[in-house]
Structures are given as structure tokens and as C-alpha cells.
N, C-alpha and C. Protein backbone atom coordinates (compact mmCIF):
# COMPACT_ATOMS: atom_id res chain seq x y z
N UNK A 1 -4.90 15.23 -3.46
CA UNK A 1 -4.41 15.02 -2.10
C UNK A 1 -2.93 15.37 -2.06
N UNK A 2 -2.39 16.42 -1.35
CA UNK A 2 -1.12 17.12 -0.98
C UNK A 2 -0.75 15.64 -0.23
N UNK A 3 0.93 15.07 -0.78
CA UNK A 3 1.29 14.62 0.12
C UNK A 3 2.59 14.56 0.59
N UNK A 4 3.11 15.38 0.16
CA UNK A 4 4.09 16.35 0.82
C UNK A 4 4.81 17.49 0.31
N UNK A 5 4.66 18.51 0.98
CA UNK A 5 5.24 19.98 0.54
C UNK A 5 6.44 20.43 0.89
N UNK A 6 7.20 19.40 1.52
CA UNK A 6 9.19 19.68 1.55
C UNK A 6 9.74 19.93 0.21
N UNK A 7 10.58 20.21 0.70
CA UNK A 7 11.37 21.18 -0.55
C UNK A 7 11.74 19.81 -1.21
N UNK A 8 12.13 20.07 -3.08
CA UNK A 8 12.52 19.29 -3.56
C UNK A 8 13.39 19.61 -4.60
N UNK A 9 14.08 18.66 -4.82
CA UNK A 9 15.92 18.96 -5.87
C UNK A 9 15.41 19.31 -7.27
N UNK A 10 15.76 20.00 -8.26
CA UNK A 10 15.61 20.52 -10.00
C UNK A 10 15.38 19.28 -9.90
N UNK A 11 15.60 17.95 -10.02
CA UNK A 11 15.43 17.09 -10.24
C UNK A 11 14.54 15.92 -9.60
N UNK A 12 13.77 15.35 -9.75
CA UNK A 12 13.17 14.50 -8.54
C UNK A 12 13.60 12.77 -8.90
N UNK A 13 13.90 12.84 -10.00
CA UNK A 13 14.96 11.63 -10.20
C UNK A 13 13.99 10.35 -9.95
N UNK A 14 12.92 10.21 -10.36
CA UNK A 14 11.59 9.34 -10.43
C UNK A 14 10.93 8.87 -8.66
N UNK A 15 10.25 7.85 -8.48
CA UNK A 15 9.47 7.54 -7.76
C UNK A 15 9.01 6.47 -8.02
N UNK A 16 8.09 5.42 -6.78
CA UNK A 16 7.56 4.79 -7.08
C UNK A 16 5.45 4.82 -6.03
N UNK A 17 4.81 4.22 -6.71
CA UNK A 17 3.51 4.00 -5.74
C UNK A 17 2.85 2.41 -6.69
N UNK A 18 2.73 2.35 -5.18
CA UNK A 18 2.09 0.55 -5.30
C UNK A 18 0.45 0.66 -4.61
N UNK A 19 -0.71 -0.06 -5.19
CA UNK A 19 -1.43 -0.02 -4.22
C UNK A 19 -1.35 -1.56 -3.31
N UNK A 20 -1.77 -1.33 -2.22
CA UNK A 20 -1.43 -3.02 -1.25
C UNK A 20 -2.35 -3.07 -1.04
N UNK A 21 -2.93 -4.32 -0.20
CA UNK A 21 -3.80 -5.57 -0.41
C UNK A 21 -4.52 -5.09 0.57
N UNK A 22 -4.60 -3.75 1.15
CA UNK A 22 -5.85 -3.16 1.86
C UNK A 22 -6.14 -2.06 1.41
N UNK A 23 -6.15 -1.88 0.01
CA UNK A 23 -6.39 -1.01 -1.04
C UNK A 23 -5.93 0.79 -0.60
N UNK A 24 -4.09 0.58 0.55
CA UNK A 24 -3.79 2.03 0.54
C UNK A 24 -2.63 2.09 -0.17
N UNK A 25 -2.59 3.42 -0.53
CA UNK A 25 -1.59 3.55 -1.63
C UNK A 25 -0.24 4.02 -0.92
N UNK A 26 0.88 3.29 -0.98
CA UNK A 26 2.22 3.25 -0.46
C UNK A 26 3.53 3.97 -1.35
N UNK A 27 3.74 5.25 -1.32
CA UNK A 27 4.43 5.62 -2.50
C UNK A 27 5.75 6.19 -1.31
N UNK A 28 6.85 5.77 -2.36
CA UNK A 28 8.08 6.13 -1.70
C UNK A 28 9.06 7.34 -2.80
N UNK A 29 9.62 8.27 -2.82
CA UNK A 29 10.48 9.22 -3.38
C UNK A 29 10.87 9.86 -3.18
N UNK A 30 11.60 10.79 -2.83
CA UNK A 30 13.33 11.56 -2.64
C UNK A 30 12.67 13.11 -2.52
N UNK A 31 13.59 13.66 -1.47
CA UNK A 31 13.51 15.25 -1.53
C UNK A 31 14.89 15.53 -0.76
N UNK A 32 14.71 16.96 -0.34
CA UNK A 32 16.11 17.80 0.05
C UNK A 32 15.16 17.78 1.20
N UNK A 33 14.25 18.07 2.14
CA UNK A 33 14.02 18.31 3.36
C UNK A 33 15.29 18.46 4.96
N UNK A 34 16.48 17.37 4.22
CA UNK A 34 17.33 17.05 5.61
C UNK A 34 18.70 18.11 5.09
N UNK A 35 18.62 18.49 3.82
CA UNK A 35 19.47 18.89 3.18
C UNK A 35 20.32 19.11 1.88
N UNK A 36 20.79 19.19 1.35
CA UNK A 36 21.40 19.27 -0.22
C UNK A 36 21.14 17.91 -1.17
N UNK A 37 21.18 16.69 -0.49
CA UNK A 37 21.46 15.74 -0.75
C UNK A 37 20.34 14.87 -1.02
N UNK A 38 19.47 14.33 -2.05
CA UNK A 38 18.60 13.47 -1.70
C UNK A 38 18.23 12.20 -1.02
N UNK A 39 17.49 12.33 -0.11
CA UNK A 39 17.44 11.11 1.00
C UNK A 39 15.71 10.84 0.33
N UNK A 40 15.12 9.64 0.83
CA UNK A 40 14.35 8.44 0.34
C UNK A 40 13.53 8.54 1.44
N UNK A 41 12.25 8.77 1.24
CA UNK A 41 10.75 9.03 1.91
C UNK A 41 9.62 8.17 1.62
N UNK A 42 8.73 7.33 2.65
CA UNK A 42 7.72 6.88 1.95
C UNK A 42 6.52 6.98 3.14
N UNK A 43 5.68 6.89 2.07
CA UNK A 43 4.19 7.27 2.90
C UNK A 43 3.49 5.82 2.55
N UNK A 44 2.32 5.83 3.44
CA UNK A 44 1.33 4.93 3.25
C UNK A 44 -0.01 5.85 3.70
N UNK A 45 -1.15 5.72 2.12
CA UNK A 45 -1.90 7.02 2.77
C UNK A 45 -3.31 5.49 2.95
N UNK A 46 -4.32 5.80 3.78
CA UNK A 46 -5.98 5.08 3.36
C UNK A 46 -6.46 5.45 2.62
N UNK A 47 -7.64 4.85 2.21
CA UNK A 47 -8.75 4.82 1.06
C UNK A 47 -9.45 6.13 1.87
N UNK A 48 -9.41 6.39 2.64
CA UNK A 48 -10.20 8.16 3.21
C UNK A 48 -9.28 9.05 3.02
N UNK A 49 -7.86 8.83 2.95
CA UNK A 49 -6.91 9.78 2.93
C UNK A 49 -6.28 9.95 3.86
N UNK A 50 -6.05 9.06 4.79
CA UNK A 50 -5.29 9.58 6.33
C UNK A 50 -4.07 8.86 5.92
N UNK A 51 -2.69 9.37 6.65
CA UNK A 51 -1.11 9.49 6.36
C UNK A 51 -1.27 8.32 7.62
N UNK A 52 -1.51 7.09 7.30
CA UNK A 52 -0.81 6.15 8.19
C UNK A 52 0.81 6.31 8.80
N UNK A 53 1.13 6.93 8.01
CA UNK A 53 2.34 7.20 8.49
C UNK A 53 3.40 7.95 8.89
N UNK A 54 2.04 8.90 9.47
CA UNK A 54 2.06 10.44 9.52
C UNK A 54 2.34 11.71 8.80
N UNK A 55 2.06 12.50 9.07
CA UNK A 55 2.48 13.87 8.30
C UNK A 55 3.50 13.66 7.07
N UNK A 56 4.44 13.49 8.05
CA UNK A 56 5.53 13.55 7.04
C UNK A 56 6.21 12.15 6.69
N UNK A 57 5.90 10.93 6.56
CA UNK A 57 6.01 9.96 6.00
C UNK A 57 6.96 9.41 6.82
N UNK A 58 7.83 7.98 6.36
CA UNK A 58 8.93 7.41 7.16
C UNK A 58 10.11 7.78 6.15
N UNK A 59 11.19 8.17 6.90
CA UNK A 59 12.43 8.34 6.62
C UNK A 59 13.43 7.26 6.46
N UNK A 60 13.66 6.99 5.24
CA UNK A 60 14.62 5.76 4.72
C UNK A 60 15.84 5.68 4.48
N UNK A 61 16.00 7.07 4.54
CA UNK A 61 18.01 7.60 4.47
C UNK A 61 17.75 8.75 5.11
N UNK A 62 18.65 8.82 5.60
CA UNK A 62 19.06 10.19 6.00
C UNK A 62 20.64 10.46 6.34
N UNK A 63 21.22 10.86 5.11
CA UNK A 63 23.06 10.51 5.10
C UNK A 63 23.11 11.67 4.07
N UNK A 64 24.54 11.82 4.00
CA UNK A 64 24.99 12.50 3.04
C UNK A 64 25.14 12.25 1.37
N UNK A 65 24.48 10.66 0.92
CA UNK A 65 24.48 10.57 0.01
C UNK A 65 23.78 10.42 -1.20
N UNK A 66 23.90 10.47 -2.37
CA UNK A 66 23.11 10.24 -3.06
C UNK A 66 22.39 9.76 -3.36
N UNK A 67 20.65 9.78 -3.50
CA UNK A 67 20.27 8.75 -3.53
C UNK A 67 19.07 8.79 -4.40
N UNK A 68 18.29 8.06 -4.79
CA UNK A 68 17.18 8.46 -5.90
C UNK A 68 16.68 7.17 -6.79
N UNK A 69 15.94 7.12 -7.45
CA UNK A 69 14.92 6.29 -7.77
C UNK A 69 14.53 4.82 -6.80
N UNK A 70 13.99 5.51 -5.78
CA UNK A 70 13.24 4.23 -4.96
C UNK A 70 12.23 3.31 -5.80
N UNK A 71 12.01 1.80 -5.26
CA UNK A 71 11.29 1.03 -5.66
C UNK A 71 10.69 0.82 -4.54
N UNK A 72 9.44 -0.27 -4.13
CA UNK A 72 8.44 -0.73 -3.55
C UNK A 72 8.24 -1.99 -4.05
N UNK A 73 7.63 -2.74 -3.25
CA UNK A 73 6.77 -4.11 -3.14
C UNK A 73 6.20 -4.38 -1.30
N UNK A 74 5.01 -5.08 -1.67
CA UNK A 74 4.75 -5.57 -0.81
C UNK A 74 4.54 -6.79 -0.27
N UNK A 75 5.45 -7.68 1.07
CA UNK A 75 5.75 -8.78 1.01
C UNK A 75 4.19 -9.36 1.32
N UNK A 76 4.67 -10.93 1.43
CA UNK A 76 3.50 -12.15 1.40
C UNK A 76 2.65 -11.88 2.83
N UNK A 77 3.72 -11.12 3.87
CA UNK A 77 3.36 -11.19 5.09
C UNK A 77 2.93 -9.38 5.78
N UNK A 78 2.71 -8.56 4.42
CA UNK A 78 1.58 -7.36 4.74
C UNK A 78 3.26 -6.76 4.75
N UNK A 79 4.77 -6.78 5.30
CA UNK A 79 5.58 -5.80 4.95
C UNK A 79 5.50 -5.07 3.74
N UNK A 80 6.73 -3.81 4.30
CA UNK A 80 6.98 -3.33 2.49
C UNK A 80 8.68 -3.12 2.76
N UNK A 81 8.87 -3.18 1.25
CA UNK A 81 10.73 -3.51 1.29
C UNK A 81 10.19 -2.16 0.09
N UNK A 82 11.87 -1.17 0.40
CA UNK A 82 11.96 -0.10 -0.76
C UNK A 82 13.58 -0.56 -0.81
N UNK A 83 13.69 0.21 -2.17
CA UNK A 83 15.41 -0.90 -2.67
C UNK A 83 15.74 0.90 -3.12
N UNK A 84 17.07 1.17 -3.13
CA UNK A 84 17.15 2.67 -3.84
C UNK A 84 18.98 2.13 -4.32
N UNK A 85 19.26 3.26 -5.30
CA UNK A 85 21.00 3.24 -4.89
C UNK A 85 21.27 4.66 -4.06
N UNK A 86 22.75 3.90 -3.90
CA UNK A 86 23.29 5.32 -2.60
C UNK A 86 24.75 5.13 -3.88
N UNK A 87 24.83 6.50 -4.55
CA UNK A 87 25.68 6.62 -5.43
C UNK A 87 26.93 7.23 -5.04
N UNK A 88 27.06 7.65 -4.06
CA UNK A 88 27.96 7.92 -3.47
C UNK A 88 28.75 7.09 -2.36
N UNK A 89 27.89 6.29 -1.78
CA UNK A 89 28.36 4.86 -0.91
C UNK A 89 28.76 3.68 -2.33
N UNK A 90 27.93 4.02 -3.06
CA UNK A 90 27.94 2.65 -3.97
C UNK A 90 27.81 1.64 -4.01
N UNK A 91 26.15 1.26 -3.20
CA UNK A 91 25.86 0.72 -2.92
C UNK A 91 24.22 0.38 -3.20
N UNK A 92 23.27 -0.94 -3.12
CA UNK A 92 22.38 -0.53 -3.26
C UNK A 92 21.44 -0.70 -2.11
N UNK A 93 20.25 0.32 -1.37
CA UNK A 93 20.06 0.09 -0.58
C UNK A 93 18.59 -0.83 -0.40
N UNK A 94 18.26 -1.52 0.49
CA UNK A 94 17.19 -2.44 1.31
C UNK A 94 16.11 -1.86 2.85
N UNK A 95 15.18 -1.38 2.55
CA UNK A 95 14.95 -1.63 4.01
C UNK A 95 13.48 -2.07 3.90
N UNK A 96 13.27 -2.35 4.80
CA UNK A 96 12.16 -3.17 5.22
C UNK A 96 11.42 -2.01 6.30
N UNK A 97 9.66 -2.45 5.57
CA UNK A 97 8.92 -1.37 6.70
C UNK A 97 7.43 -2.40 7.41
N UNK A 98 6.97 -2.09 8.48
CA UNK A 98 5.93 -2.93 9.00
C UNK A 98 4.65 -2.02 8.59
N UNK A 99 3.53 -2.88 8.54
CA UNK A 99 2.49 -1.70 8.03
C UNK A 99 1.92 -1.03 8.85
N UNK A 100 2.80 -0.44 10.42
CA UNK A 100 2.12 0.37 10.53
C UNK A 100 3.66 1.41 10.25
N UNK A 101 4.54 1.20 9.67
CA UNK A 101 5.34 2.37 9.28
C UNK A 101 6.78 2.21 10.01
N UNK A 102 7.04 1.28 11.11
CA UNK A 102 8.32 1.06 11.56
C UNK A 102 9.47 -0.08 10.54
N UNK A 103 10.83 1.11 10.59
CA UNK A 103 12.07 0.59 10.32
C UNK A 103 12.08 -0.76 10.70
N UNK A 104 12.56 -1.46 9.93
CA UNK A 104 12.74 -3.25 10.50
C UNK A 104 14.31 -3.31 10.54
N UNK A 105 15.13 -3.02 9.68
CA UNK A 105 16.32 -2.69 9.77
C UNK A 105 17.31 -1.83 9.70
N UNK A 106 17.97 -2.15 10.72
CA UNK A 106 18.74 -0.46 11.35
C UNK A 106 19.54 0.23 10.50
N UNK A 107 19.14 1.47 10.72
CA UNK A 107 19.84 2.77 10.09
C UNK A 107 19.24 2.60 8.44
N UNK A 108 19.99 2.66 7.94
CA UNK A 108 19.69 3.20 5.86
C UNK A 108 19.39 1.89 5.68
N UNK A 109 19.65 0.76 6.38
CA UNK A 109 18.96 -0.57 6.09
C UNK A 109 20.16 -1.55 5.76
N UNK A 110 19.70 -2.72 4.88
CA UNK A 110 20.41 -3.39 3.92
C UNK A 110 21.39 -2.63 3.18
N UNK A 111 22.44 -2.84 3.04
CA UNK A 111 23.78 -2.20 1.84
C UNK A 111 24.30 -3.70 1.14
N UNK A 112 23.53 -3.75 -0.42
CA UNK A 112 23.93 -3.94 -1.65
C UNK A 112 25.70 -3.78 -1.95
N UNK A 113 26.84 -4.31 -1.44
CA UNK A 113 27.54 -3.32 -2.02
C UNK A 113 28.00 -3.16 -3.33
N UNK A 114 28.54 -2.59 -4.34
CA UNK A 114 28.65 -2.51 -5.36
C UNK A 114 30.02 -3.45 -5.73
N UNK A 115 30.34 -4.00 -7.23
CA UNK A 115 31.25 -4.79 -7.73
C UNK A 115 32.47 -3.79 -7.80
N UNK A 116 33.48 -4.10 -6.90
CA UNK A 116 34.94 -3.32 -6.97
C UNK A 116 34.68 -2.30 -6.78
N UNK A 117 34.90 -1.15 -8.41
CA UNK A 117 34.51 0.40 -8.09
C UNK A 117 33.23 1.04 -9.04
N UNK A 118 32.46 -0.28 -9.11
CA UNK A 118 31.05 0.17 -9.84
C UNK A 118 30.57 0.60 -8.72
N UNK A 119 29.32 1.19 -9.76
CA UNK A 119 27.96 2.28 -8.84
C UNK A 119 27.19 1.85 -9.28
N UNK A 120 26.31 0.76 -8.51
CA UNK A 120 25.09 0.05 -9.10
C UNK A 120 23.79 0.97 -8.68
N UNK A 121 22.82 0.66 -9.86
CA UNK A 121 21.52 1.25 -10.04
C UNK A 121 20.75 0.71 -10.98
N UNK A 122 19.76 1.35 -10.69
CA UNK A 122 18.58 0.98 -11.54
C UNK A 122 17.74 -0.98 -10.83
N UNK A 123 17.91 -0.14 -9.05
CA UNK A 123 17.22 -1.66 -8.54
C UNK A 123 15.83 -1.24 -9.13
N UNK A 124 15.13 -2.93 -8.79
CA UNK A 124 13.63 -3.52 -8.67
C UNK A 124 13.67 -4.43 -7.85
N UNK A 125 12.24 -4.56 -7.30
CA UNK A 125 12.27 -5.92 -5.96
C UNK A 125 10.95 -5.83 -6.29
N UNK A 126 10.30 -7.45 -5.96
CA UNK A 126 9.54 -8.11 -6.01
C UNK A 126 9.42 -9.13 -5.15
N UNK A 127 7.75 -9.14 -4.96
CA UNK A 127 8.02 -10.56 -3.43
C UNK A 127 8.13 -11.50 -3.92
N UNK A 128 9.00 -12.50 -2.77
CA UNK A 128 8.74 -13.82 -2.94
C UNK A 128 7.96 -14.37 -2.26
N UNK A 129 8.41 -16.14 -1.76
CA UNK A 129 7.79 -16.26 -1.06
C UNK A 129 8.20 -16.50 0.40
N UNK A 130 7.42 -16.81 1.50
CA UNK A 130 7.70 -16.36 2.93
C UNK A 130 7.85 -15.31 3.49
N UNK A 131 7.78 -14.39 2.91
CA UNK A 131 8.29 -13.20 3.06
C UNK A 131 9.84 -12.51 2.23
N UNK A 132 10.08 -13.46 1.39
CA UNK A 132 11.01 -12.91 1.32
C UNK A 132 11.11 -11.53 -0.11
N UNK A 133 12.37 -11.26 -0.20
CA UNK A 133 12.31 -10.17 -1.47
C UNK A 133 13.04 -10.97 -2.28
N UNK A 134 12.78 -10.35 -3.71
CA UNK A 134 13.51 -10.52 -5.00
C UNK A 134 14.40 -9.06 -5.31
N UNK A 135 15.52 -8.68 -5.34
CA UNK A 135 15.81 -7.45 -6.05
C UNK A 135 16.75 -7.40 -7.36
N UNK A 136 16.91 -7.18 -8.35
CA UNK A 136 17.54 -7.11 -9.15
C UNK A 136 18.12 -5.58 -9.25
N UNK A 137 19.12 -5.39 -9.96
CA UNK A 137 19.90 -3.95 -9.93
C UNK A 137 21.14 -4.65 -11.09
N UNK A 138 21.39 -2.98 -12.08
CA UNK A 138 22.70 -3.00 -13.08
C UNK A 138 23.98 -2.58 -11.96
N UNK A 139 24.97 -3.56 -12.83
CA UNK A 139 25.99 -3.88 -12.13
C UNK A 139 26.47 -2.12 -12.18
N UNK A 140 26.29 -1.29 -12.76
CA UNK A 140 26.85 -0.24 -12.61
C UNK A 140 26.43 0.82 -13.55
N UNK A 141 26.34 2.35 -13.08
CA UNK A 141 25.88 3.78 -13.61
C UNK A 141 26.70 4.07 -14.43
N UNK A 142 26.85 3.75 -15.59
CA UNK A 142 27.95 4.80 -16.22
C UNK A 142 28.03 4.91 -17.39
N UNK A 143 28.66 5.33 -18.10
CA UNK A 143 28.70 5.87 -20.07
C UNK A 143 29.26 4.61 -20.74
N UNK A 144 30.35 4.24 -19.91
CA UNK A 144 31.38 3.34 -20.46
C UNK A 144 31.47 2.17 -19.12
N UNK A 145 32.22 1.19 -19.79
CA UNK A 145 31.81 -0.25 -19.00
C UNK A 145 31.07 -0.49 -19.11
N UNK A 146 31.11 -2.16 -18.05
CA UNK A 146 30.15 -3.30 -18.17
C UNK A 146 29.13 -2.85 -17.33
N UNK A 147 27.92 -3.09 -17.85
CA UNK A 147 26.53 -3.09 -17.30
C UNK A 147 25.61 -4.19 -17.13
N UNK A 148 26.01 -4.73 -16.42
CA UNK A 148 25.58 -6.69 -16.75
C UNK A 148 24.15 -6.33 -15.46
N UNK A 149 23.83 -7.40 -15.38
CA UNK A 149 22.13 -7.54 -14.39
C UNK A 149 22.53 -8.46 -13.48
N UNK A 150 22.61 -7.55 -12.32
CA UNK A 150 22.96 -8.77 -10.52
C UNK A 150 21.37 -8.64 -10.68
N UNK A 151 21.44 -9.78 -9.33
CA UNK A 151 20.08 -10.17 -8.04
C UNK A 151 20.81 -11.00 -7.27
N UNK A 152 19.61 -10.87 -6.05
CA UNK A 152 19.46 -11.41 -4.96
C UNK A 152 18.29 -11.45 -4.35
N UNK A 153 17.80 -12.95 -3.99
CA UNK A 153 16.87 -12.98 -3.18
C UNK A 153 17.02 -12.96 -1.28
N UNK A 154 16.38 -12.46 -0.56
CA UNK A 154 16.31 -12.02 0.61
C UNK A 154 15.41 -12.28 1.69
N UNK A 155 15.79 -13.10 2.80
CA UNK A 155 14.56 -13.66 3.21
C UNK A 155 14.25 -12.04 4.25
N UNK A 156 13.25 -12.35 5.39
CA UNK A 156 12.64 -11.74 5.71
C UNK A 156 13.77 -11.23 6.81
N UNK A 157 14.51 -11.66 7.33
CA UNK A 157 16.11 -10.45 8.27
C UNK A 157 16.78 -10.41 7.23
N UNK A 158 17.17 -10.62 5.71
CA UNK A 158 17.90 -9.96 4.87
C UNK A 158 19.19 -10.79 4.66
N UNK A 159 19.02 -11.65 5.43
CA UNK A 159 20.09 -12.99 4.83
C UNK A 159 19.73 -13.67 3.56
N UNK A 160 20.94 -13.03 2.33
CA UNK A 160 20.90 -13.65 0.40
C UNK A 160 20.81 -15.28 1.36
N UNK A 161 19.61 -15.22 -0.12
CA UNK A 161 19.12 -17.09 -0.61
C UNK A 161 19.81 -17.54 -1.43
N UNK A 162 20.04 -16.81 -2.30
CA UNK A 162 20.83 -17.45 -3.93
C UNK A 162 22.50 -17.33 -3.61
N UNK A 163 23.09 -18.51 -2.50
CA UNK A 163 24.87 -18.07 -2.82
C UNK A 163 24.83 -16.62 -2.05
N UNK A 164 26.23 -16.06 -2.58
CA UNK A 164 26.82 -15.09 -2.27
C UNK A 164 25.94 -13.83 -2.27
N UNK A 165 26.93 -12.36 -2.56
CA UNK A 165 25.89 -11.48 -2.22
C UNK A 165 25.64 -11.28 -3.57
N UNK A 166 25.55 -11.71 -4.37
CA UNK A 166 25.00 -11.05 -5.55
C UNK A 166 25.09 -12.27 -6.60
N UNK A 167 24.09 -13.03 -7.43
CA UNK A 167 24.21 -13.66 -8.49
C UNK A 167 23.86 -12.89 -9.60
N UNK A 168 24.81 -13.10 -10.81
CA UNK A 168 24.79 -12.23 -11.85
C UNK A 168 24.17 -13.14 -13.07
N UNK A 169 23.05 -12.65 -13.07
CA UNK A 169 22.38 -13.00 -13.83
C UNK A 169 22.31 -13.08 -15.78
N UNK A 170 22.97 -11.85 -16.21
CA UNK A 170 23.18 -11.25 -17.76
C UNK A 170 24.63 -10.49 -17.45
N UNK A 171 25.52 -11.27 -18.18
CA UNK A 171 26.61 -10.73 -18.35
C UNK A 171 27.23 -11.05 -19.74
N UNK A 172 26.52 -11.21 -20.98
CA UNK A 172 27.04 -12.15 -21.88
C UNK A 172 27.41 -10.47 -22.62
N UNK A 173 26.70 -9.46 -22.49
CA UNK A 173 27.15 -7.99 -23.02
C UNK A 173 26.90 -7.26 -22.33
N UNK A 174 27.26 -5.98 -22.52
CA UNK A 174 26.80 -4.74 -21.35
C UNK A 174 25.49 -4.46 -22.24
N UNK A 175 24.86 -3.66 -21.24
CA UNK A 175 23.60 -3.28 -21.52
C UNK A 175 24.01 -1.80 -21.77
N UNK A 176 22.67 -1.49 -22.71
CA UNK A 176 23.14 0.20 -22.63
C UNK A 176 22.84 1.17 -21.66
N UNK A 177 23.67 2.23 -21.69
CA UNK A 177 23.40 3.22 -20.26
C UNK A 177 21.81 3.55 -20.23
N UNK A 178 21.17 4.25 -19.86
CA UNK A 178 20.31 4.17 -18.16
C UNK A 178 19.31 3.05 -19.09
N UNK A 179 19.73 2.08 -19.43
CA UNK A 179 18.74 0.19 -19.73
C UNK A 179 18.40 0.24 -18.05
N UNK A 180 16.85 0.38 -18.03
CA UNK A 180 16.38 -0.23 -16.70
C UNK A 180 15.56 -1.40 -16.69
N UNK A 181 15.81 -2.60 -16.40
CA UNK A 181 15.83 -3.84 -16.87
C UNK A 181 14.52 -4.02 -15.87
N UNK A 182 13.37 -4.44 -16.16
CA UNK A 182 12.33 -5.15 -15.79
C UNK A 182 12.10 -6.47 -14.53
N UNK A 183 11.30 -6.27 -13.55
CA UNK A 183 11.27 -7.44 -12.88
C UNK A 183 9.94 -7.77 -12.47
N UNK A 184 9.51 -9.20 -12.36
CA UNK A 184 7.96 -9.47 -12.00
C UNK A 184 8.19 -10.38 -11.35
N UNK A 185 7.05 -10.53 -10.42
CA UNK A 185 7.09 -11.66 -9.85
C UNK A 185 6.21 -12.89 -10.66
N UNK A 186 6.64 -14.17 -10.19
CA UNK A 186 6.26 -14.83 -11.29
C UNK A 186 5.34 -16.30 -10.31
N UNK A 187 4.95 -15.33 -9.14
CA UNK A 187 3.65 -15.96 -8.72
C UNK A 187 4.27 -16.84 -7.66
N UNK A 188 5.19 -17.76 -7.84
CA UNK A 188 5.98 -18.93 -7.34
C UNK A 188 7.30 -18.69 -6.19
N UNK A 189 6.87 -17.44 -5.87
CA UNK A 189 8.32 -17.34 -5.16
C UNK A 189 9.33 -16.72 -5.79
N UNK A 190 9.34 -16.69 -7.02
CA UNK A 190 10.54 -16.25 -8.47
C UNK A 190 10.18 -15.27 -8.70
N UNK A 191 10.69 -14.62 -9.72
CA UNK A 191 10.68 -13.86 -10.51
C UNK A 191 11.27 -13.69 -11.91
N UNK A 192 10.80 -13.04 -13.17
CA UNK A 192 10.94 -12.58 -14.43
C UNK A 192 11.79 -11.76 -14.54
N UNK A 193 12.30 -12.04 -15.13
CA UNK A 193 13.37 -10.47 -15.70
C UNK A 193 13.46 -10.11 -17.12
């Protein structure tokens, strides 16, 4: 099943696909279609094969910046949240989708922002409960420096549960460069790391 033939970067810089709880498969990942720059795409196809969300999927960025390895989950209440970084904002991004494919929050969504002049990456999100999200993300992209492990949980308009905007979870050493640190949900509302 072709599910989409837009142009795409030497690089496709990973992806994600989840199946959800009405057995269609929801996959979100990056192309050049708007331009030079990778922007963040996701589809939701049926068990017959039809593009719930049309042709060409829903559009999750569309900016000038960098952007690449989207995640997925699907909340308690049938949403879906995709988490990406924007490496050039430096930031990490949030948005929220309804199942039949509409934006819940405006423009590129939620902005993560990054610690001082880190470039955080390498999110994951996982549901909680009520609807809400779990996301975890490294404090920052890079060769050198600290690479410690933020989160935040998120209820369903995107107002942090845990404190401030970011609780830092592993900071006792840096992690090594591209360490993409694991997250599960842990049934209860929580999550594993």
C-alpha cells in the first residue's frame, strides 16, 4: 500500500507507526513536499486501506525548520499526540490530533522549549491517564555536553502536570550522543523509562 509519493530528503531521519484500538494503522514521518526543510506528516490508514485522513495525510509543521524523528501514541480518549524536535527553533514539538484527523492545537502545536542554548531530541510520549500524555526527550543534540533525560506529563489542552516545564529526570551523567532513551507506559497513568 503506497502511502505517500512526495518527494523526500537523502535522509528520512526515522519514523514512527502505531496500530490503535480500531485496528488502523497511524504512522507519522517527515518529507520535503513544502520545501527544503523537513516538516512532520501523519496518516491514519483502515483495515481496507482507505486514508482516513486523506490523500495526503495531516500536516504537523509546516515552517522553516528542522525537524525529524516523529513519535506517536494514542490517548485513553481515541486522540493521537505526535512529539518531534524542531532543531532549529530548539524546541520540542506536541500536537494533538482527533481521530478523524483535525489539529487540536494551533499552528506546529505545543513548543517544548529547550534548556538555555541546548537542542533537545530524541522525544517519546506515552499515554496517560485522562487523556493525558507522557513525553520524555534528551536535554540536548550534540557531541559534547550534558545529555541528561527531561519529561513532562500533559493533560489533554497541554497544561505540564509534573511542576514546571520540564522535570529532569537523569542527570547524575550525560548520556552518550544519539542514546535514545526508552519510554512505556506503565498501565497506571505513568510511565517507565
Amino acid at each position: 500500500l503506497l502511502i505517500s509519493n512526495h518527494p523526500q530528503n537523502s535522509s528520512l531521519v526515522d519514523w514512527d507507526l502505531i496500530a490503535d484500538t480500531e485496528d488502523h494503522a497511524v504512522l507519522a514521518f517527515t518529507d520535503v513536499r513544502s520545501g527544503p526543510d523537513l516538516d512532520v506528516y501523519a496518516y491514519r490508514v483502515d483495515p481496507s486501506g482507505a486514508m482516513v485522513w486523506g490523500a495526503h495525510g495531516v500536516t504537523l509543521s509546516n515552517n522553516n525548520g528542522d525537524e525529524a524523528n516523529p513519535r506517536l501514541c494514542e490517548t485513553s480518549n481515541g486522540n493521537f499526540v505526535c512529539v518531534w524536535p524542531n532543531t532549529t527553533a530548539r524546541t520540542i514539538q506536541v500536537q494533538r490530533l482527533s481521530a478523524l484527523g483535525s489539529r487540536l492545537y494551533v499552528g506546529d502545536g505545543l513548543s517544548i522549549p529547550g534548556d538555555g542554548t541546548d537542542t533537545p531530541a530524541f522525544a517519546r510520549v506515552v499515554a496517560g491517564d485522562d487523556s493525558s500524555v507522557i513525553v520524555s526527550w534528551v536535554r540536548a543534540l550534540a557531541f559534547a555536553g550534558t545529555k541528561h533525560i527531561h519529561t513532562q506529563k500533559f493533560d489533554a489542552a497541554g497544561a505540564p502536570l509534573w511542576g514546571a516545564q520540564r522535570f529532569v529526570l537523569f542527570e547524575a551523567a550525560s548520556l552518550p550522543i544519539v542514546h535514545e532513551p526508552r519510554l512505556l507506559p506503565d498501565g497506571q497513568g505513568g510511565a517507565l523509562y
